[in-house]
Protein backbone atom coordinates (compact mmCIF):
# COMPACT_ATOMS: atom_id res chain seq x y z
CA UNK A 1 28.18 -3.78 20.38
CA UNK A 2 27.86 -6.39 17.20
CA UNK A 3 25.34 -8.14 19.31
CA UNK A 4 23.38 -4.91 20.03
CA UNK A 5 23.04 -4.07 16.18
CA UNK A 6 22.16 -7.63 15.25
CA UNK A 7 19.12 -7.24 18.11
CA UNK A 8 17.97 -4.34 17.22
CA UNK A 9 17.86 -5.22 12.70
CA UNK A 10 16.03 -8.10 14.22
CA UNK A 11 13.77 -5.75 16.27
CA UNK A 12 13.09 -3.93 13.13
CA UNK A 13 12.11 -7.14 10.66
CA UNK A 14 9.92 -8.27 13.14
CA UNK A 15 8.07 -5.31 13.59
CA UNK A 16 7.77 -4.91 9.96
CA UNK A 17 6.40 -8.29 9.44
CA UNK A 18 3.82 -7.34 12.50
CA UNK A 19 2.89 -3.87 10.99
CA UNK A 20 2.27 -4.77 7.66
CA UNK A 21 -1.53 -6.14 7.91
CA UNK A 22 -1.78 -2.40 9.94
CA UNK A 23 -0.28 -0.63 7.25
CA UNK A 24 -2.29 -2.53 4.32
CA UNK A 25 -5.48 -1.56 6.19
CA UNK A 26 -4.60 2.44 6.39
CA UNK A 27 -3.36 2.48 2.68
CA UNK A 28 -6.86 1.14 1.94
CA UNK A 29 -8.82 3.53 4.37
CA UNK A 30 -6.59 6.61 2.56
CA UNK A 31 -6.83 5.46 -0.73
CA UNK A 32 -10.50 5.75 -0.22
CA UNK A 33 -10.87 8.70 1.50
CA UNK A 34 -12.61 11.37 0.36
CA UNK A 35 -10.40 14.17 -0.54
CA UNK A 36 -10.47 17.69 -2.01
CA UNK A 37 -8.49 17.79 -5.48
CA UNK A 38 -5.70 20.50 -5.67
CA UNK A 39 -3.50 21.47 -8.39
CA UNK A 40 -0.26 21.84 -6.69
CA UNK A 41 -0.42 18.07 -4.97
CA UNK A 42 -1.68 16.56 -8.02
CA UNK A 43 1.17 17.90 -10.00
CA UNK A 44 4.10 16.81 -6.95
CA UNK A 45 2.42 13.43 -7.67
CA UNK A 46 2.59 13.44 -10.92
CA UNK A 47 6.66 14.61 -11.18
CA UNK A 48 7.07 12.04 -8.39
CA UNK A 49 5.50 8.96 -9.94
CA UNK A 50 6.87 10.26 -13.14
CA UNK A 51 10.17 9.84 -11.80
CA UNK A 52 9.75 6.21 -10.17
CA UNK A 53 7.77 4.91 -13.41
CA UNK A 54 11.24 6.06 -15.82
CA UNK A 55 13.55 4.65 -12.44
CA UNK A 56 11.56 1.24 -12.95
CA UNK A 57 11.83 0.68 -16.30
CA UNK A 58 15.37 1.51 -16.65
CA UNK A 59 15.89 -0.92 -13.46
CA UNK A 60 13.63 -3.41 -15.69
CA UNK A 61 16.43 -2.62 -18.90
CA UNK A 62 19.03 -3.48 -16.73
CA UNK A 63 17.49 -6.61 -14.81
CA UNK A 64 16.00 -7.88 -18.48
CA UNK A 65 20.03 -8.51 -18.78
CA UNK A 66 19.84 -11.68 -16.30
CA UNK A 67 16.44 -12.08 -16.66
CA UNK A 68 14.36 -13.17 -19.42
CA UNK A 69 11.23 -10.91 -20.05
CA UNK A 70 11.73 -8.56 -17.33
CA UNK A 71 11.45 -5.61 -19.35
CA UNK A 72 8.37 -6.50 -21.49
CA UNK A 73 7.03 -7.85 -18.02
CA UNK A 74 7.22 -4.42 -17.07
CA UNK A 75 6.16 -2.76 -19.53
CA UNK A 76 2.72 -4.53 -19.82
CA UNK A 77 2.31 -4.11 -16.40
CA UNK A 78 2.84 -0.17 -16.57
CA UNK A 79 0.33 -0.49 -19.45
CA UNK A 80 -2.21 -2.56 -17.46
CA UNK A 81 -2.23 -0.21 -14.76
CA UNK A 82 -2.51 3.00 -17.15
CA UNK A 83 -5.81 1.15 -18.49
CA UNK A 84 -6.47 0.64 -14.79
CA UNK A 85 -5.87 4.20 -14.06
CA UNK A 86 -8.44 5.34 -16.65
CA UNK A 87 -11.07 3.15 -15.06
CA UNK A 88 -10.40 4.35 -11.40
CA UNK A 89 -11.14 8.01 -12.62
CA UNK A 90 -14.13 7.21 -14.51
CA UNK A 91 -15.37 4.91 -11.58
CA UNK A 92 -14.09 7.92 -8.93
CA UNK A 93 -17.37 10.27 -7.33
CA UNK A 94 -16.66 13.89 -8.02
CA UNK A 95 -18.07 16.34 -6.22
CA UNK A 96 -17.72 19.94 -7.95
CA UNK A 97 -18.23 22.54 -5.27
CA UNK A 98 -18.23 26.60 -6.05
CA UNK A 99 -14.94 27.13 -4.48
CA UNK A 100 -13.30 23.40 -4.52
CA UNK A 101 -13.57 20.21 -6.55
CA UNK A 102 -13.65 17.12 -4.09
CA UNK A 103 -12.94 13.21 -4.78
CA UNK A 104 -13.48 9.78 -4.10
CA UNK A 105 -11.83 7.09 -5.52
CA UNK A 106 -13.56 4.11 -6.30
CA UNK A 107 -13.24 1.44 -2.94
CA UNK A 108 -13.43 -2.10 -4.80
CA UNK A 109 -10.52 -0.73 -7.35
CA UNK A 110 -8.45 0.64 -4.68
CA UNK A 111 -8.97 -3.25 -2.64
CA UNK A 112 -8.73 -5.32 -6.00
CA UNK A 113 -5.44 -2.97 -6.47
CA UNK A 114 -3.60 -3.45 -3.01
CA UNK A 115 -4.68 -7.13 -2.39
CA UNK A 116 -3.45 -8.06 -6.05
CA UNK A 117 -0.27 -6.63 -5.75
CA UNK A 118 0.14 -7.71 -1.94
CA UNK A 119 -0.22 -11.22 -2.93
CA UNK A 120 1.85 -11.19 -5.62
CA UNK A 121 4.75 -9.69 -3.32
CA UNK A 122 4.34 -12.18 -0.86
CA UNK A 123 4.21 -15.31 -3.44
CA UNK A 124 7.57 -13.54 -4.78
CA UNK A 125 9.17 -13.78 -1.24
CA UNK A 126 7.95 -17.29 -0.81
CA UNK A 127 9.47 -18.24 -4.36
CA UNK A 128 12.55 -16.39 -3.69
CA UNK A 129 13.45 -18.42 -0.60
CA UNK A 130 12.40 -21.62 -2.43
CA UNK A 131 14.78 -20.43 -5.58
CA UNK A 132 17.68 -19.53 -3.14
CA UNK A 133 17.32 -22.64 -1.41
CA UNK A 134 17.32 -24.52 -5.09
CA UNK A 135 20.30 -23.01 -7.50
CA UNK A 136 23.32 -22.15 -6.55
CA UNK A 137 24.47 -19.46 -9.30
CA UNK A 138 23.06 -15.60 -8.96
CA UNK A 139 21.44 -15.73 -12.67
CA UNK A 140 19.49 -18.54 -12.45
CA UNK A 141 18.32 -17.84 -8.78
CA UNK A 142 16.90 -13.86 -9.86
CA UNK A 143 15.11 -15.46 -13.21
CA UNK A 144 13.42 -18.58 -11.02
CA UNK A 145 12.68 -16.28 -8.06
CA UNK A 146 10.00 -14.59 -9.92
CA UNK A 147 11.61 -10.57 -10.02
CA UNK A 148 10.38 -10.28 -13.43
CA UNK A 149 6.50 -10.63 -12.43
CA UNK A 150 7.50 -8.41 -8.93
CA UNK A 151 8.60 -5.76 -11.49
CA UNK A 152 5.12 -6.53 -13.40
CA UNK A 153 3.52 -6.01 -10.10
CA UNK A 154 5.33 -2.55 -8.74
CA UNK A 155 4.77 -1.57 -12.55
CA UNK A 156 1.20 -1.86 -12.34
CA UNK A 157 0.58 0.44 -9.45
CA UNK A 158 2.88 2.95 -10.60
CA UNK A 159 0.88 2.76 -14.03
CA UNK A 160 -2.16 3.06 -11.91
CA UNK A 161 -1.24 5.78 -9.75
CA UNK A 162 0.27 8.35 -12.44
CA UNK A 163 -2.61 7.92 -14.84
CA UNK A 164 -5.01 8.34 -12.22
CA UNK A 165 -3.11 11.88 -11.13
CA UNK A 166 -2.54 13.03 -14.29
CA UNK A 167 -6.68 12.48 -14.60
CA UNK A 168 -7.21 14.30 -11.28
CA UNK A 169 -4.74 16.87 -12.56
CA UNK A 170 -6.78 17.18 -15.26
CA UNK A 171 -10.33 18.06 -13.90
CA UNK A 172 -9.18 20.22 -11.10
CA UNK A 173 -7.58 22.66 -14.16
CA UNK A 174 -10.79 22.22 -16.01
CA UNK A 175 -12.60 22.74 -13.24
CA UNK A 176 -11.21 26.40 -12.37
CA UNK A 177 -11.34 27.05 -15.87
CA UNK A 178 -14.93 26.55 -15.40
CA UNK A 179 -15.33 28.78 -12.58
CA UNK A 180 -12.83 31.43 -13.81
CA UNK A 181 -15.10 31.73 -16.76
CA UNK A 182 -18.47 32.09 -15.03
CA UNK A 183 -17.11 34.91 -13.25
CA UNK A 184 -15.87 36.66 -16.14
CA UNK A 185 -19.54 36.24 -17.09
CA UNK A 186 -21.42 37.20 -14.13
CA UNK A 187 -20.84 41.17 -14.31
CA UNK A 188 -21.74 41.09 -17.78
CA UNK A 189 -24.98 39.76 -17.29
CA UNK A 190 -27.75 41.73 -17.03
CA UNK A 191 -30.69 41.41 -15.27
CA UNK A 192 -33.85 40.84 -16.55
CA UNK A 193 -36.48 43.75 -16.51
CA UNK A 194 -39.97 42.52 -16.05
């Protein structure tokens, strides 16, 4: 039985490790996807992101305790990707339609995004196992295996991602304020007599 479990956690590392390039490729093609901007999904993605920004930093707070700069790591990388958020709506096509407001985000951000982040993840493995291999106390192995600039890393997208929801957010209320007042307005138009 042992032997079974060990085969099949093996099984599932493996395929992991071989579905990764597949899954980089569809979080790509979905993140820029054109996609019709609704009130109720933006806000779930806003509480959620909300949620795993303040989970982050306080895991950041506590890390920062064995490792130097993890915290203010963190924090400029929540920052970076808030500025980065900004940009991806101003850069996003929006498509204003009379009965829905549709989206695209912007394809190079969404790349330079996923490809920075994915190698930064996989230099942080690779230094990990060369900092395991090298010290032999906990401490020293977490502050030379680079989690501090991982944190940076997962801080930036969630930085990213919230702004950029809170901005979608944003327009679609703005946008059905819009239409809710032109039709207040269209029965108390007249029309023109010629």
């Amino acid at each position: 039985m042992p032997l079974l479990i060990v085969a099949f956690t093996l099984f599932v590392i493996l395929a992991a490790i071989a579905l990764t390039p597949l899954a980089l490729v569809q979080r790509y093609r979905v993140g820029t996807a054109r996609r019709r901007a609704r009130r109720w999904s933006a806000t779930i993605n806003v509480a959620g992101l909300a949620f795993s920004s303040a989970l982050l930093l306080a895991g950041a707070g506590i890390t920062s305790l064995w490792v130097p700069n993890a915290l203010t790591l963190t924090l400029m990388g929540f920052m970076s990707g808030c500025l980065l958020g900004l940009v991806g709506l101003a850069f996003s096509r929006w498509e204003p339609a009379p009965g829905s407001l549709h989206y695209t985000p912007n394809r190079w951000l969404v790349l330079g995004i996923t490809l920075v982040v994915t190698a930064r993840l996989a230099f942080g493995f690779w230094r990990s196992w060369h900092a395991w291999q090298a010290t032999p106390d906990y401490g020293s192995w977490a502050a030379e295996s680079g989690v501090a600039g991982s944190l940076a890393a997962g801080a930036v997208v969630l930085g990213y991602y919230l702004t950029y929801w809170l901005g979608v957010r944003r327009r679609v209320r703005w946008h059905d304020e819009r239409r809710a007042r032109g039709r207040e307005q269209l029965p108390t138009q007249r029309p023109r007599s010629e």
